[in-house]
C-alpha atoms as a PDB file:
ATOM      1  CA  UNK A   1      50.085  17.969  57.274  1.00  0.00           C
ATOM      2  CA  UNK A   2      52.718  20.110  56.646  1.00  0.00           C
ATOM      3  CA  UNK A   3      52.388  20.884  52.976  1.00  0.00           C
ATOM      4  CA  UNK A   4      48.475  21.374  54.048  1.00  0.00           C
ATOM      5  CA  UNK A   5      49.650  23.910  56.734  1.00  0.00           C
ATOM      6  CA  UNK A   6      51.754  25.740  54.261  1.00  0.00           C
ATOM      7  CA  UNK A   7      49.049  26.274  51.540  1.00  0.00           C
ATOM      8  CA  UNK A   8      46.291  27.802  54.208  1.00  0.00           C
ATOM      9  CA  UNK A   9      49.250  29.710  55.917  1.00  0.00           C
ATOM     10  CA  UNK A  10      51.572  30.879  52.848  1.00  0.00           C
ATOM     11  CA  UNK A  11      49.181  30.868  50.331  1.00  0.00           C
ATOM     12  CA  UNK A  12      45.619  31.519  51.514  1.00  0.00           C
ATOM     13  CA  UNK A  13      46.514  33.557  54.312  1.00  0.00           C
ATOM     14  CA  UNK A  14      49.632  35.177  52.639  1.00  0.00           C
ATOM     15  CA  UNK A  15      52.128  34.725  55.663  1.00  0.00           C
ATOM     16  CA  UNK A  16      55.515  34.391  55.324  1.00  0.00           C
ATOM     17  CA  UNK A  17      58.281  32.785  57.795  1.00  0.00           C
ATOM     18  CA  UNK A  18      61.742  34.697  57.270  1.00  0.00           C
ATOM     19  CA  UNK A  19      63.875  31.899  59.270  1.00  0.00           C
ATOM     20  CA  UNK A  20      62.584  29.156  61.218  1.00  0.00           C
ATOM     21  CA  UNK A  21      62.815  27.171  64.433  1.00  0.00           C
ATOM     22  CA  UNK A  22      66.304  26.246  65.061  1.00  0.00           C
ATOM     23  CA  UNK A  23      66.469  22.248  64.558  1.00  0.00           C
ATOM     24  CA  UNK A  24      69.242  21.141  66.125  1.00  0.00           C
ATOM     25  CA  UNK A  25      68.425  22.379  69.800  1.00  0.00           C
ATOM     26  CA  UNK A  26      65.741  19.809  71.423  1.00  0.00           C
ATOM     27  CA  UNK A  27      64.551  21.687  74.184  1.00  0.00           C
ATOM     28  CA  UNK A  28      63.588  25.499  73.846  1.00  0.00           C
ATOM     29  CA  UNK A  29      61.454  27.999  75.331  1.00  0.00           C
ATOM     30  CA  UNK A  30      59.552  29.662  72.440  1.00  0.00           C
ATOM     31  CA  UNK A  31      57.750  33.562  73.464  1.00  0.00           C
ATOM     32  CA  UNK A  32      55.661  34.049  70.614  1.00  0.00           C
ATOM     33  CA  UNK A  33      54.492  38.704  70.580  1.00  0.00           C
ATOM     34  CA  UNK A  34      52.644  40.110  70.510  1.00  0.00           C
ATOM     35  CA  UNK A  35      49.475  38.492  71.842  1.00  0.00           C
ATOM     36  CA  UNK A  36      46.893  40.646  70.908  1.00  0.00           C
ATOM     37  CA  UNK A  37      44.231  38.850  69.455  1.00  0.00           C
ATOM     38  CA  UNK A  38      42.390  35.383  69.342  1.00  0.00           C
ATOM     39  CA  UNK A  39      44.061  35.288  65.674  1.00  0.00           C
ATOM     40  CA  UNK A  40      47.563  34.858  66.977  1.00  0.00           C
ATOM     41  CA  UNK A  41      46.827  30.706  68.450  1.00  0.00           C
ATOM     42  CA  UNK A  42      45.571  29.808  64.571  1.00  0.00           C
ATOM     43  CA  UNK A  43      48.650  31.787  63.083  1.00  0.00           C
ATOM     44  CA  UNK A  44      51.480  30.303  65.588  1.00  0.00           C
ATOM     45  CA  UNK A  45      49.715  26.606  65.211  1.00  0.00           C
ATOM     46  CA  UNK A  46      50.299  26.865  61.488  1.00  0.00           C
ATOM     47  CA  UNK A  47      53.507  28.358  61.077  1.00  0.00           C
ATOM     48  CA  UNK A  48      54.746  25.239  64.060  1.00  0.00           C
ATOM     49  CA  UNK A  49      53.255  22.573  61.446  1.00  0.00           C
ATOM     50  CA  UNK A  50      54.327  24.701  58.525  1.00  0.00           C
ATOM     51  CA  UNK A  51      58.058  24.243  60.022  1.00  0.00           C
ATOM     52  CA  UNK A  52      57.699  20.701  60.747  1.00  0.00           C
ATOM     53  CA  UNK A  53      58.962  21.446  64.567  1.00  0.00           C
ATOM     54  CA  UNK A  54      56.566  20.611  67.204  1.00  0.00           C
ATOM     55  CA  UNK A  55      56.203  23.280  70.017  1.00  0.00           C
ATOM     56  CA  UNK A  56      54.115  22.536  72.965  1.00  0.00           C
ATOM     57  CA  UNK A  57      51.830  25.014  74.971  1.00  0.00           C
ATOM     58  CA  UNK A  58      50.263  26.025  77.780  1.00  0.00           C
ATOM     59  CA  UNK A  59      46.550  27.736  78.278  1.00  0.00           C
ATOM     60  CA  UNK A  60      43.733  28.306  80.767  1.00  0.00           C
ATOM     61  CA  UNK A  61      41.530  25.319  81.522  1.00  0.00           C
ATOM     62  CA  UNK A  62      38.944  26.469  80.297  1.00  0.00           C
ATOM     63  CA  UNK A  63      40.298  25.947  77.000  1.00  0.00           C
ATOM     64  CA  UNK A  64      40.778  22.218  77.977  1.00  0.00           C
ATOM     65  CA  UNK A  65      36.692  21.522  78.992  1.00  0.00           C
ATOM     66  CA  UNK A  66      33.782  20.581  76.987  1.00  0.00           C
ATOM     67  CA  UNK A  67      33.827  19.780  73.161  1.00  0.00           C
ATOM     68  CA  UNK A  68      37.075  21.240  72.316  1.00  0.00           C
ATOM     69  CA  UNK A  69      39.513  20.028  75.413  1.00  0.00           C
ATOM     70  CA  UNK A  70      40.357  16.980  72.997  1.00  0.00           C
ATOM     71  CA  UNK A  71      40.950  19.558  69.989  1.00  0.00           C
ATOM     72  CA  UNK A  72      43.767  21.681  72.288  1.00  0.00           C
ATOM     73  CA  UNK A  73      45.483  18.364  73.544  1.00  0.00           C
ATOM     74  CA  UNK A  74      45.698  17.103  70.220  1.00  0.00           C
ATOM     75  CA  UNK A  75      47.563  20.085  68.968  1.00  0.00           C
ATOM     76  CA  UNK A  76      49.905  19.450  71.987  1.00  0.00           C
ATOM     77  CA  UNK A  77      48.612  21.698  74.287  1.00  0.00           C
ATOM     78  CA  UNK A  78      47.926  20.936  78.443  1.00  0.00           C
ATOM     79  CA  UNK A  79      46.043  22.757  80.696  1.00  0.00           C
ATOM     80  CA  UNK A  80      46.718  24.908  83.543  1.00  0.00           C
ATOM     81  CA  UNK A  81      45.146  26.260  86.193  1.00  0.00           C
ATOM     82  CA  UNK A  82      46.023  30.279  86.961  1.00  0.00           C
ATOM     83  CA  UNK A  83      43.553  30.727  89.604  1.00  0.00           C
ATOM     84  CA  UNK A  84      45.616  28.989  92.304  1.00  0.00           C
ATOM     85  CA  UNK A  85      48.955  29.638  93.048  1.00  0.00           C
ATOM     86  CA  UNK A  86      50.742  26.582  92.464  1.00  0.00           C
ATOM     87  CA  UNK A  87      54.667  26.858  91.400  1.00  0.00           C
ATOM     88  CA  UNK A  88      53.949  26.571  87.515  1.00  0.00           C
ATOM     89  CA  UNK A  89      57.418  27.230  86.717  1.00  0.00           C
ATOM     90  CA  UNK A  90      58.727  24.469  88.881  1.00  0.00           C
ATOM     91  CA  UNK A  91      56.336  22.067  87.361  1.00  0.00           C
ATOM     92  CA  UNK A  92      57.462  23.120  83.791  1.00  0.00           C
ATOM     93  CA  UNK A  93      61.151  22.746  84.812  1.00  0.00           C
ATOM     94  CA  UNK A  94      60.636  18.961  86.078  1.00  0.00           C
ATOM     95  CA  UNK A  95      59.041  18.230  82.368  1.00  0.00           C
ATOM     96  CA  UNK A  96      61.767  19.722  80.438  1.00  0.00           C
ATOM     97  CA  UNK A  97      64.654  17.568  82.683  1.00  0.00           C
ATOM     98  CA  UNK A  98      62.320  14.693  81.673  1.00  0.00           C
ATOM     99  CA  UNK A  99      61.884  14.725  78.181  1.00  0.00           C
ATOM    100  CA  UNK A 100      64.490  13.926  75.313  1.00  0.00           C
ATOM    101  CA  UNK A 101      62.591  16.461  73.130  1.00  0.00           C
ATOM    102  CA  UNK A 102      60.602  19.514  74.360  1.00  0.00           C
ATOM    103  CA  UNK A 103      60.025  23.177  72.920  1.00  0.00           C
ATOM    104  CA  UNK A 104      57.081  25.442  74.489  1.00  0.00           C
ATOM    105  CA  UNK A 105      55.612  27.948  73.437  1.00  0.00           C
ATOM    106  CA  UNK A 106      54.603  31.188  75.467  1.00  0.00           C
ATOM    107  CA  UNK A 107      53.492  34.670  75.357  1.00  0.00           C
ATOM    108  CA  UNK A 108      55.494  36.928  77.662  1.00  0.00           C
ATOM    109  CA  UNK A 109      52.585  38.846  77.905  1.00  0.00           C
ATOM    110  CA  UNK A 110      50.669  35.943  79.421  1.00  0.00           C
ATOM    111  CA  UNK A 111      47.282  37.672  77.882  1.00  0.00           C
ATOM    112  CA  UNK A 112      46.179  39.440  75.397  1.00  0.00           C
ATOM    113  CA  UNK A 113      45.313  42.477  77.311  1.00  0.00           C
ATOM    114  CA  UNK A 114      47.813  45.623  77.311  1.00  0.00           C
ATOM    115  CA  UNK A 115      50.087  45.145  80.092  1.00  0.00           C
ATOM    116  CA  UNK A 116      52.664  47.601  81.669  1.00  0.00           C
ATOM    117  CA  UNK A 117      55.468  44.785  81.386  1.00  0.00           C
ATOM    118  CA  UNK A 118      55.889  41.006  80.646  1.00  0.00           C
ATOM    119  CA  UNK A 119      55.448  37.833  83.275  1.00  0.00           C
ATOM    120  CA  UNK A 120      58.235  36.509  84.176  1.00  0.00           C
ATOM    121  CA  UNK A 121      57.536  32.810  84.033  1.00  0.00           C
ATOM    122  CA  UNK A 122      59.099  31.780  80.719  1.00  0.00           C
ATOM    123  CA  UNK A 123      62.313  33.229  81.735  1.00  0.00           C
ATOM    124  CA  UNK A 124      62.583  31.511  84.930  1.00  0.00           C
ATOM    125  CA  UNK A 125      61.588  28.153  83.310  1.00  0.00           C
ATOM    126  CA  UNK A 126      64.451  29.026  80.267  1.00  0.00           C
ATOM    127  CA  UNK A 127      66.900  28.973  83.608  1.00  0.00           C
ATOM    128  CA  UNK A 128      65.445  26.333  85.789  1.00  0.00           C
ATOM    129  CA  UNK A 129      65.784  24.325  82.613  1.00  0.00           C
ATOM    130  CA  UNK A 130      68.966  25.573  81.514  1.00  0.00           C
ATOM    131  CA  UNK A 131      67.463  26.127  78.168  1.00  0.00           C
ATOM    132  CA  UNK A 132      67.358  28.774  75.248  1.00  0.00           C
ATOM    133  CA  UNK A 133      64.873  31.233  74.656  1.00  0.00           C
ATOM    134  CA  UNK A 134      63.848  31.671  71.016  1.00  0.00           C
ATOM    135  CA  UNK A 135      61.763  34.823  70.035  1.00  0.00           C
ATOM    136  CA  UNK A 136      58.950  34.006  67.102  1.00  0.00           C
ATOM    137  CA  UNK A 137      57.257  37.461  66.572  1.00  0.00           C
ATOM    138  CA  UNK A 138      53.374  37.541  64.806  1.00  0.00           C
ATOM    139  CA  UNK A 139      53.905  41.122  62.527  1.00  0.00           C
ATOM    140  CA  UNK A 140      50.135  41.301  60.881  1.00  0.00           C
ATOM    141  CA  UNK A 141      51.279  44.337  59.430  1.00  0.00           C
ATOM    142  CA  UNK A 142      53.481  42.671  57.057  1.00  0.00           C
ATOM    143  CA  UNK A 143      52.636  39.205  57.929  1.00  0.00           C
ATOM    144  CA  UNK A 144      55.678  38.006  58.351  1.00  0.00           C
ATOM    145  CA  UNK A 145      56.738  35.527  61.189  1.00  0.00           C
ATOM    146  CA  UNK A 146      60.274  36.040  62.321  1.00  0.00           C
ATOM    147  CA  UNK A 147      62.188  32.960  64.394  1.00  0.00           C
ATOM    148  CA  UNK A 148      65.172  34.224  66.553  1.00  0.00           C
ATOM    149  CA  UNK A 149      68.545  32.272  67.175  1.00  0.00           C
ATOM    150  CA  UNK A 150      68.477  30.548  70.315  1.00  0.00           C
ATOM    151  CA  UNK A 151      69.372  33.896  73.657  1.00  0.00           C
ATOM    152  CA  UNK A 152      70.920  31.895  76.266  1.00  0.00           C
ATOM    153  CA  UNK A 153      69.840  33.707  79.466  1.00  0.00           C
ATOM    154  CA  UNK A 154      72.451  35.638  81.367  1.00  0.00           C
ATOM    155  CA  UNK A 155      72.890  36.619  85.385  1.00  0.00           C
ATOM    156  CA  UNK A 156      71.584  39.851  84.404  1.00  0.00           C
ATOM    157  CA  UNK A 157      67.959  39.996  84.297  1.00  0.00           C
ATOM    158  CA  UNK A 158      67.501  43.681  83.113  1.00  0.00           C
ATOM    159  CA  UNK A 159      69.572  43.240  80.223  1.00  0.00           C
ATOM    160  CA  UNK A 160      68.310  40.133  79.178  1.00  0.00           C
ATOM    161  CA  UNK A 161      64.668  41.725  79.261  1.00  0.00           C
ATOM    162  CA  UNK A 162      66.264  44.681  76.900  1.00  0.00           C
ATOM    163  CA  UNK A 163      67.064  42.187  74.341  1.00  0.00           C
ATOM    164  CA  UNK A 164      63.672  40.760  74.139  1.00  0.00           C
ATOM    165  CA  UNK A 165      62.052  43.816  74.311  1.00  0.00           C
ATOM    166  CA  UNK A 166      64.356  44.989  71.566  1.00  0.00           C
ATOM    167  CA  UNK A 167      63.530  42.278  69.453  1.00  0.00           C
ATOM    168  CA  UNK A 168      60.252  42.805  68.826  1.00  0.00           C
ATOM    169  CA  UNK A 169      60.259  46.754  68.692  1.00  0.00           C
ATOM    170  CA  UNK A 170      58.653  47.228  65.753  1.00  0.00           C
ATOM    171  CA  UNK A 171      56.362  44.177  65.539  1.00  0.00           C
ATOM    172  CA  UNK A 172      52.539  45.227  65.155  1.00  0.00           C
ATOM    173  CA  UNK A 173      50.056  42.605  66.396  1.00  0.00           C
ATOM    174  CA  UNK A 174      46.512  42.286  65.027  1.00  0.00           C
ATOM    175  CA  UNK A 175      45.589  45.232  67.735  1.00  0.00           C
ATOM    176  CA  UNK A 176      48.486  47.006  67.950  1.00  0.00           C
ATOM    177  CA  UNK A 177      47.159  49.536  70.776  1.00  0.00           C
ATOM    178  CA  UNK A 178      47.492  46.672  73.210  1.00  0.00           C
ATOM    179  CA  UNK A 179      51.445  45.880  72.781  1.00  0.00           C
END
């Protein structure tokens, strides 16, 4: 599968990964910017298989009903539910202190929608967890995914949110007007 991913996403596609996931942390929090298009899920599923590095997700339950619910779980997806207001992060916390292995895979945006500033979520779950944050940026201008080294969260919020914003300064997403 991975050679297979490769070809459509290196060759047919003309992507290219400049570093990859880091490999010898087990448990990550992966924010994957800009979201701005229904192209970015495809692109991030292939360049996770291209790497050989499973990364988990979340998305709206919708996603998870009718024909294609069995096609999102198989790609290691679950389901959540954002109209109630249930303590996600919590819940996401409890599954990282129980697995041996676990990466997910967010968008700080949390749609793909212009927004004034990110969610918050992955960041608290990166702490809860006591995990790394690793920034994977979509550029469809150049078409280039970039993997970050592991940011280890500090006590100061603000700056923290500098460094990812500063990451991904000049990344343009498939609609650029919405980052």
């Amino acid at each position: 599968m991975k050679g297979f991913a490769r070809f459509i996403l290196y060759t047919i596609l003309g992507w290219k990964m400049e570093s990859d996931f880091p490999q010898d942390i087990k448990k990550y929090v992966v924010i994957a910017a800009p979201h701005t298009s229904w192209l970015d899920f495809p692109i991030a599923i292939l360049s996770r298989m291209a790497s050989g590095t499973m990364v988990n997700f979340i998305g709206k339950n919708s996603l998870f009903k009718g024909p294609f619910g069995f096609f999102f779980r198989g790609l290691g997806g679950t389901p959540v539910d954002r109209s109630k207001n249930n303590n996600l992060v919590d819940a996401i916390v409890d599954i990282f202190k129980t697995k041996e292995e676990f990466r997910l895979g967010l968008s700080p945006e949390g749609t793909r929608k212009k927004v004034d500033k990110w969610k918050t979520g992955f960041y608290y779950i990166a702490k809860g967890a006591n995990v790394p944050i690793v920034m994977a940026t979509l550029d469809f201008e150049n078409k280039k995914i970039k993997i970050s080294e592991p940011y280890y969260t500090t006590n100061n919020k603000e700056k923290d949110f500098e460094f990812f914003y500063a990451y991904y300064k000049n990344v343009k997403g498939k609609n650029p007007e919405l980052f």
